[in-house]
Protein backbone atom coordinates (compact mmCIF):
# COMPACT_ATOMS: atom_id res chain seq x y z
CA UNK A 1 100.85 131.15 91.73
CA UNK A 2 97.54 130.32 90.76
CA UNK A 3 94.75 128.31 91.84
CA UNK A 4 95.36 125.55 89.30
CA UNK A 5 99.07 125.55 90.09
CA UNK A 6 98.83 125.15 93.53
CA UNK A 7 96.96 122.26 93.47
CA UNK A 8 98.90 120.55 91.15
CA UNK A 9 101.56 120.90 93.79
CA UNK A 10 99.69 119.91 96.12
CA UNK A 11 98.92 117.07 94.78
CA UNK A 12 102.56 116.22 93.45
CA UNK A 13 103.26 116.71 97.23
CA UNK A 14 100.35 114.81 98.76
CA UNK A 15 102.06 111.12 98.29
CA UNK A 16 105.00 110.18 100.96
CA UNK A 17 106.76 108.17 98.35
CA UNK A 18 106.80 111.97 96.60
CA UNK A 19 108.03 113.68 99.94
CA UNK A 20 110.90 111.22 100.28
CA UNK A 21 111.93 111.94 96.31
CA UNK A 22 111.52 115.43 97.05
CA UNK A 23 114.07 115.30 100.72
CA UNK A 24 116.16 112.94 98.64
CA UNK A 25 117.07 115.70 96.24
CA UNK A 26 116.86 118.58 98.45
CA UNK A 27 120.17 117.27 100.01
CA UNK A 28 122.13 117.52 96.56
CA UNK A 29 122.48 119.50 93.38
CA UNK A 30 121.40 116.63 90.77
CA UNK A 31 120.50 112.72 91.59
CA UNK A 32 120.95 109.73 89.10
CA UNK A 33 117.41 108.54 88.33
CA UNK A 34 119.27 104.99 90.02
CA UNK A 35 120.47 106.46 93.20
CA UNK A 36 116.45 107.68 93.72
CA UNK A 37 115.78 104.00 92.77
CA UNK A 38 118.05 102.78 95.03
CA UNK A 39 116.61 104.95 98.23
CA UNK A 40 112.94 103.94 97.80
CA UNK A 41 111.90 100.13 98.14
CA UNK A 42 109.30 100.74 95.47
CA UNK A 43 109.10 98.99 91.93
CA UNK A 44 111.11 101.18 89.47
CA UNK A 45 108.40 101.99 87.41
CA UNK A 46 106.66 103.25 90.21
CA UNK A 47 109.32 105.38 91.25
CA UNK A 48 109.20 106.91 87.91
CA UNK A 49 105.71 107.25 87.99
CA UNK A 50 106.09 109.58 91.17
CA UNK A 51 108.97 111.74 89.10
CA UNK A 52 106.82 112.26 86.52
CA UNK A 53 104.14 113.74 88.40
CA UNK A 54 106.56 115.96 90.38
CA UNK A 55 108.06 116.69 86.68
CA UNK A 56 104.54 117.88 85.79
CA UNK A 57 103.62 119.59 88.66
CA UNK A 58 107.53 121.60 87.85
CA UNK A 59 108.43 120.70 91.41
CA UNK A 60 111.67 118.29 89.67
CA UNK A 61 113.66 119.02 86.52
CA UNK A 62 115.36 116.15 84.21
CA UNK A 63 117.84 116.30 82.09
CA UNK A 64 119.95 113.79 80.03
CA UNK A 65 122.96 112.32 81.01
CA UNK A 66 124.33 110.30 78.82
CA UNK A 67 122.35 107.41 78.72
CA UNK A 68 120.57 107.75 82.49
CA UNK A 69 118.86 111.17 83.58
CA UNK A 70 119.65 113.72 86.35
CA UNK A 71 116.92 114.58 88.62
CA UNK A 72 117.00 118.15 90.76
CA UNK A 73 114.68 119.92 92.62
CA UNK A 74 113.03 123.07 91.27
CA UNK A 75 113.36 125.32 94.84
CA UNK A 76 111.40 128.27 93.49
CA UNK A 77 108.07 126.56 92.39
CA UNK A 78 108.52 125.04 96.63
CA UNK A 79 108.74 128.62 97.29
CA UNK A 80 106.07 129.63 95.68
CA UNK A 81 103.86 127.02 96.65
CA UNK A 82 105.15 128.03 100.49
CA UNK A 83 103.86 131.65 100.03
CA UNK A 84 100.41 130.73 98.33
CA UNK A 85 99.99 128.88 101.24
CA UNK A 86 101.00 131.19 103.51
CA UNK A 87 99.19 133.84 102.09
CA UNK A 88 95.71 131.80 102.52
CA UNK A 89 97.03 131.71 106.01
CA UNK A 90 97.72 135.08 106.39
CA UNK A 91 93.97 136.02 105.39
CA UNK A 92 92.10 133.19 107.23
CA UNK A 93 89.41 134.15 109.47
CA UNK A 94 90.14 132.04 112.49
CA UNK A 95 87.22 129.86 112.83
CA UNK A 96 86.64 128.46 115.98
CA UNK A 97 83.12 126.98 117.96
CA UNK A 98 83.19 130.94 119.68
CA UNK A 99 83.69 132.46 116.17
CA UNK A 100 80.11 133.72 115.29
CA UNK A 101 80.92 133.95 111.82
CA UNK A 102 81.10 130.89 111.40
């Protein structure tokens, strides 16, 4: 994953409303765009604000059905996103007030 990708996860992740979408369709294969209305006690319109930003950030997929969408979680751009991270973690100098280094 690259630089630029990872923050746009990031920041697709870095909004609690986004979170909730995200554990919302973790639990299932696909969601109705009106169930994730229904779970968050946010305007609609802001709700679809935060799916688009998790759509561009490739986090959630949509696709057409019939005249309402289906919403699902993307699990391998989450794993990737877990192992960027976890290599930067992997590689970190610990930095600490008896670290000379730093």
């Amino acid at each position: 994953m690259t630089d630029d990708q990872m923050a746009l996860v990031a920041r697709a992740l870095a909004h609690p409303a986004r979170i909730r979408i995200v554990h919302l369709l973790a639990a299932q294969a696909a969601c109705r765009g009106h169930e994730v209305f229904s779970e968050l006690p946010l305007a609609q319109s802001t709700i679809s604000e935060h799916l688009r930003v998790l759509k561009e950030a490739g986090v959630v997929h949509a696709r057409p059905a019939g005249t309402a969408m289906d919403y699902c979680l993307v699990p391998s751009v989450l794993e990737e996103f877990r192992d960027a991270v976890g290599s930067v973690v992997t590689h970190a100098i610990d930095c600490t007030p008896e670290t000379p280094e730093c």
